[in-house]
N, C-alpha and C. Protein backbone atom coordinates (compact mmCIF):
# COMPACT_ATOMS: atom_id res chain seq x y z
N UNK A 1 -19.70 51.21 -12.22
CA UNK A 1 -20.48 50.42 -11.32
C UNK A 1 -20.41 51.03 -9.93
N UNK A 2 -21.51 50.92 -9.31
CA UNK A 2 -21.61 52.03 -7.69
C UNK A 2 -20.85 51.04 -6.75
N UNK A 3 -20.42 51.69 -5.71
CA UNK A 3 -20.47 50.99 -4.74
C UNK A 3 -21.77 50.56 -4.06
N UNK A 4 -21.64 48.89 -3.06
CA UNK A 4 -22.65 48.85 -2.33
C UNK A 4 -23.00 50.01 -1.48
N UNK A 5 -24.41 50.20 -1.54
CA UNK A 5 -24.78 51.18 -0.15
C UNK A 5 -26.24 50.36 0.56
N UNK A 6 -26.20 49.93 1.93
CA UNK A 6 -27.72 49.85 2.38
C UNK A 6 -28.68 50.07 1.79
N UNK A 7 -29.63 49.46 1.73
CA UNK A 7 -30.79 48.95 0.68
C UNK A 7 -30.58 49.68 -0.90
N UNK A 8 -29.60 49.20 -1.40
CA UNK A 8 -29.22 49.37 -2.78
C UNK A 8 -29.53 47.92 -3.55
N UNK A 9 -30.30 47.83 -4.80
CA UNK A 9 -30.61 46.19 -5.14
C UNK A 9 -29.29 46.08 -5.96
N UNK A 10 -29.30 44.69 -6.90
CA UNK A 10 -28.47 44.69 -7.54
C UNK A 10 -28.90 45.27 -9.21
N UNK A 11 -29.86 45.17 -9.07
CA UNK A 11 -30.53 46.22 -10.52
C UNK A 11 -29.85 47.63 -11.04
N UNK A 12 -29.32 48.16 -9.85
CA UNK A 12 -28.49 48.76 -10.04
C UNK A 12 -27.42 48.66 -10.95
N UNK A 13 -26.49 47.48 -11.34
CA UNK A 13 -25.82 47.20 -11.46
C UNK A 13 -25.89 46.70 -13.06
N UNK A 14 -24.66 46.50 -14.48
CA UNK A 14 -25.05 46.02 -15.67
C UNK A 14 -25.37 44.53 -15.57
N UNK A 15 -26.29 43.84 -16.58
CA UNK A 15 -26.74 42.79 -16.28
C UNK A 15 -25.72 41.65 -16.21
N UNK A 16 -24.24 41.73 -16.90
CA UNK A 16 -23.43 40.54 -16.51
C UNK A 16 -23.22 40.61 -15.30
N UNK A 17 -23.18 41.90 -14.45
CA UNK A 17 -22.48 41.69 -13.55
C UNK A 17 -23.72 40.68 -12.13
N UNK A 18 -25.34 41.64 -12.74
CA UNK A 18 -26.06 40.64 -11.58
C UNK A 18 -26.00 39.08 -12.10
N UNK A 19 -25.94 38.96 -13.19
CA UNK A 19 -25.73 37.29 -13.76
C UNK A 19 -25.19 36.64 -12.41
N UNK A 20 -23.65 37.54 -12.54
CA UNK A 20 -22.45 36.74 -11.43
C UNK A 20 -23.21 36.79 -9.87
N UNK A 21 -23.64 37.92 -9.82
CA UNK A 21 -24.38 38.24 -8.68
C UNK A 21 -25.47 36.66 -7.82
N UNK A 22 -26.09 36.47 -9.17
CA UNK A 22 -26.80 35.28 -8.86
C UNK A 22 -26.35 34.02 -8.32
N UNK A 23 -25.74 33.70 -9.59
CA UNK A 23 -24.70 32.57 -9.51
C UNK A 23 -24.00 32.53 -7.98
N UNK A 24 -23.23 33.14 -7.96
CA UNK A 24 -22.51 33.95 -6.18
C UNK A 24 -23.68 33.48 -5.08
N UNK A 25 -25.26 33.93 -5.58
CA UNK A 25 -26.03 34.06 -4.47
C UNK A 25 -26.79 32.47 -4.51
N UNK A 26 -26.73 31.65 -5.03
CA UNK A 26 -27.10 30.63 -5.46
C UNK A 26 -26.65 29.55 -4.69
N UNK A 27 -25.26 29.31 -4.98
CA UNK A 27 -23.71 28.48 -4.59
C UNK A 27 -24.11 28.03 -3.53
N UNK A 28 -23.82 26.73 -2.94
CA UNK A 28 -24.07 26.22 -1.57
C UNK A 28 -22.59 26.84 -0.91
N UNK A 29 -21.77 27.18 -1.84
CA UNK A 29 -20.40 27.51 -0.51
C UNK A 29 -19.64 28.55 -1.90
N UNK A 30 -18.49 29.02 -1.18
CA UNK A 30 -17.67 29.31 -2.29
C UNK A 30 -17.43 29.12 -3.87
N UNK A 31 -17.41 29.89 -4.70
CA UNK A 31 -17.40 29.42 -5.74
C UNK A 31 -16.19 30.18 -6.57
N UNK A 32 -15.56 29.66 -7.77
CA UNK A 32 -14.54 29.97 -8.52
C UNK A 32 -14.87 30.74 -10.05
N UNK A 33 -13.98 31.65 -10.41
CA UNK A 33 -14.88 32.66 -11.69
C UNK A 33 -14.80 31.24 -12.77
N UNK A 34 -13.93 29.99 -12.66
CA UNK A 34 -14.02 28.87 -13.58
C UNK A 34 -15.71 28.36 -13.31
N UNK A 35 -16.21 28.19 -12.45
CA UNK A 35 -17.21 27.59 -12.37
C UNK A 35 -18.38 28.26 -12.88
N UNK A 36 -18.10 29.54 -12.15
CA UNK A 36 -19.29 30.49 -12.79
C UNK A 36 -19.47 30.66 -14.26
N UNK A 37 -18.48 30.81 -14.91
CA UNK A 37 -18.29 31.19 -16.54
C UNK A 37 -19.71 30.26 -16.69
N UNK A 38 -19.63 29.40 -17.31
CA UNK A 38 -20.74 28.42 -17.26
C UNK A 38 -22.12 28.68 -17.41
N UNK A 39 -22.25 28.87 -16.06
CA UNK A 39 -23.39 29.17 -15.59
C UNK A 39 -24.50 30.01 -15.65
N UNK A 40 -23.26 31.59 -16.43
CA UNK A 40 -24.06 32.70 -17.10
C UNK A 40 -23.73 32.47 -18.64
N UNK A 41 -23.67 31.39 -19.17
CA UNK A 41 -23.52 31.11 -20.54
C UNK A 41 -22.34 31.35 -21.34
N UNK A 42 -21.31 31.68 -20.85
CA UNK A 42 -20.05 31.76 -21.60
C UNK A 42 -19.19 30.51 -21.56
N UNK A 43 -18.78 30.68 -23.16
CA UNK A 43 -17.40 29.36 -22.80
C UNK A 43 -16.72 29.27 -22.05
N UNK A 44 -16.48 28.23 -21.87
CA UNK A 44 -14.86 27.66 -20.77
C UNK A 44 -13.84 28.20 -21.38
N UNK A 45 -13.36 29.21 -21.34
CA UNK A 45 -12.45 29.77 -21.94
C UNK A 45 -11.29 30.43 -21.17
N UNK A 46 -10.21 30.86 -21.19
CA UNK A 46 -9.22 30.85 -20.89
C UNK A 46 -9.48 32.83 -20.27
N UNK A 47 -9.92 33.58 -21.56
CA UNK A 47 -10.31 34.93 -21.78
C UNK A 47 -11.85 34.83 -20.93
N UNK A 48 -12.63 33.84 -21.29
CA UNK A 48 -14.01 34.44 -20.41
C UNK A 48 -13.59 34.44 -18.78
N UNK A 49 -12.90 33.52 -18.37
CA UNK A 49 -12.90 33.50 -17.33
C UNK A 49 -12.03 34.56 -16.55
N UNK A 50 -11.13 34.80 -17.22
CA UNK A 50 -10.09 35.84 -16.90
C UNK A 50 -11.12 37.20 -16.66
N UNK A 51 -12.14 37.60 -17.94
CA UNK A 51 -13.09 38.58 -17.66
C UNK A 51 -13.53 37.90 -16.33
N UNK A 52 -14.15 37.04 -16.54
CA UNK A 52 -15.36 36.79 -14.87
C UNK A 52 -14.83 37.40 -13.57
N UNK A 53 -13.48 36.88 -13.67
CA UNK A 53 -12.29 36.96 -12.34
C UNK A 53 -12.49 38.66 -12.07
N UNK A 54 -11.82 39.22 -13.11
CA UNK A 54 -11.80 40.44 -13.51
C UNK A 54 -13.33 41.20 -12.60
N UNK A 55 -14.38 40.84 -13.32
CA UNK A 55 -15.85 41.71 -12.82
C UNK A 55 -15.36 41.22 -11.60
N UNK A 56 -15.27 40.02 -11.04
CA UNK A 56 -16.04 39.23 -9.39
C UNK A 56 -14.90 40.31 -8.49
N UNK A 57 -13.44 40.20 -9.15
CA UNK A 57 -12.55 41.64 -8.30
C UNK A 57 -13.19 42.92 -7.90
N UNK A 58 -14.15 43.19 -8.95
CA UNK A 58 -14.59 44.91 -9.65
C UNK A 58 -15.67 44.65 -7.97
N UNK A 59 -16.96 43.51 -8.11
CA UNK A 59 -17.27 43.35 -7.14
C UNK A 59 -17.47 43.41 -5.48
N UNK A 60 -15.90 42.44 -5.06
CA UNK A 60 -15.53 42.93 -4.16
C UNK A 60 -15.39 44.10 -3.62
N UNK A 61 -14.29 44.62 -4.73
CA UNK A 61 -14.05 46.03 -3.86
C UNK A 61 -14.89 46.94 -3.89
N UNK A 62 -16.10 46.79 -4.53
CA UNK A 62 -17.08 47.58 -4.17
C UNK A 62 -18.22 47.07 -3.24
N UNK A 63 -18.18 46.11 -2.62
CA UNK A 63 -18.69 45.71 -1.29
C UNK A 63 -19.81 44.66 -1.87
N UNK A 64 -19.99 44.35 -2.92
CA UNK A 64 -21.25 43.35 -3.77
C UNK A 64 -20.56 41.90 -3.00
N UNK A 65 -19.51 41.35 -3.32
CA UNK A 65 -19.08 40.34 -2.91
C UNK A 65 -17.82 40.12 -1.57
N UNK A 66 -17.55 39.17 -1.04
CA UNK A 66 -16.50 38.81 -1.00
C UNK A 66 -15.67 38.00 -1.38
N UNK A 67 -14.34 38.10 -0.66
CA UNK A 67 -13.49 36.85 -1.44
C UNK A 67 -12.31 36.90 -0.09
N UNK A 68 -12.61 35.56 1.04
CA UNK A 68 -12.07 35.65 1.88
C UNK A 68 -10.49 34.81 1.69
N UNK A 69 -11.01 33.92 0.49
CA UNK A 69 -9.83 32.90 0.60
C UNK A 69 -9.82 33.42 -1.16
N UNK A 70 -8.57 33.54 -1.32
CA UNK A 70 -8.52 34.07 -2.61
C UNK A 70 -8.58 33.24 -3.64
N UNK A 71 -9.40 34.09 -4.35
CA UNK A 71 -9.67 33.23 -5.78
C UNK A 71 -11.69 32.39 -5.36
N UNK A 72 -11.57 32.69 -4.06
CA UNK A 72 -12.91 32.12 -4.06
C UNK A 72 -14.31 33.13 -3.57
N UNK A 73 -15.06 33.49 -3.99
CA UNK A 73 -16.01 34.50 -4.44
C UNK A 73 -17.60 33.98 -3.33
N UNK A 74 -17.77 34.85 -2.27
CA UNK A 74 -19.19 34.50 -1.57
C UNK A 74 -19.89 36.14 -1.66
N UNK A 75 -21.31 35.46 -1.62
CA UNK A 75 -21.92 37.31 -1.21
C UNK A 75 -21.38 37.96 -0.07
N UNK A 76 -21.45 39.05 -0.02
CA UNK A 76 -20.66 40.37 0.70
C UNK A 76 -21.61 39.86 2.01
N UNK A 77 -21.18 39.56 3.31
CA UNK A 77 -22.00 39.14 4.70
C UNK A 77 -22.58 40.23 4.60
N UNK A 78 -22.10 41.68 4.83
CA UNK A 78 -22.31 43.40 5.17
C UNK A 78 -23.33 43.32 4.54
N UNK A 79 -23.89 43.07 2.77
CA UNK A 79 -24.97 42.98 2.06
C UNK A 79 -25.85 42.29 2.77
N UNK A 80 -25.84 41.18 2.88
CA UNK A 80 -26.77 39.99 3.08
C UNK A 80 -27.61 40.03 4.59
N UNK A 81 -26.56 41.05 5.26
CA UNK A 81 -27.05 41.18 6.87
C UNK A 81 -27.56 42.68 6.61
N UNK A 82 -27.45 43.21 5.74
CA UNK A 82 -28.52 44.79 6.08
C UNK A 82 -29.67 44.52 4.93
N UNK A 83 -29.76 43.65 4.01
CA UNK A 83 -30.76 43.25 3.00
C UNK A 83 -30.63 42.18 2.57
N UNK A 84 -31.51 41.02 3.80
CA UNK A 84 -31.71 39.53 3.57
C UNK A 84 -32.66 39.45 2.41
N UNK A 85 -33.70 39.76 1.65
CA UNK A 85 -34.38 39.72 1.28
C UNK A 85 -34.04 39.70 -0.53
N UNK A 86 -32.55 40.60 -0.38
CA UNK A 86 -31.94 41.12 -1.95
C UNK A 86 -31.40 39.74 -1.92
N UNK A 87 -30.92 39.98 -3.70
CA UNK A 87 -30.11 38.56 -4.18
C UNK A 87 -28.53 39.71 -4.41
């Protein structure tokens, strides 16, 4: 998976991961990889979510998301302020 770069979409990216992408871009505030599981169609599961956690980490550190308070997952500001327009 790339790192973010300036006007890079998320198409770039494999489709679970824009799933989370959405979900993330959706959220009225913070959101948790428990909540998300859900939302892109996987069970409440102990293992899905552990994956979710897992990608939304992979995320971060490649500049797609943040996670200021840990464990809780917002779009990357840096993204959102050089391409308002991307999800």
């Amino acid at each position: 998976m790339p790192n973010w770069q300036p006007g890079m979409a998320s198409e770039v990216l494999p489709q679970a991961y824009r799933d989370i992408l959405e979900v993330v871009a959706d959220a009225p505030g913070p959101v948790r990889a428990k909540q998300i599981v859900p939302r892109i169609g996987l069970p409440a599961e102990t293992g899905k979510i552990e994956g979710t956690r897992s990608k939304l980490k992979r995320l971060v550190e490649r500049g797609w998301l943040d996670e200021d308070i840990p464990g809780m997952f917002t779009p990357a500001r840096r993204r959102m302020a050089a391409s308002p327009n991307s999800r």
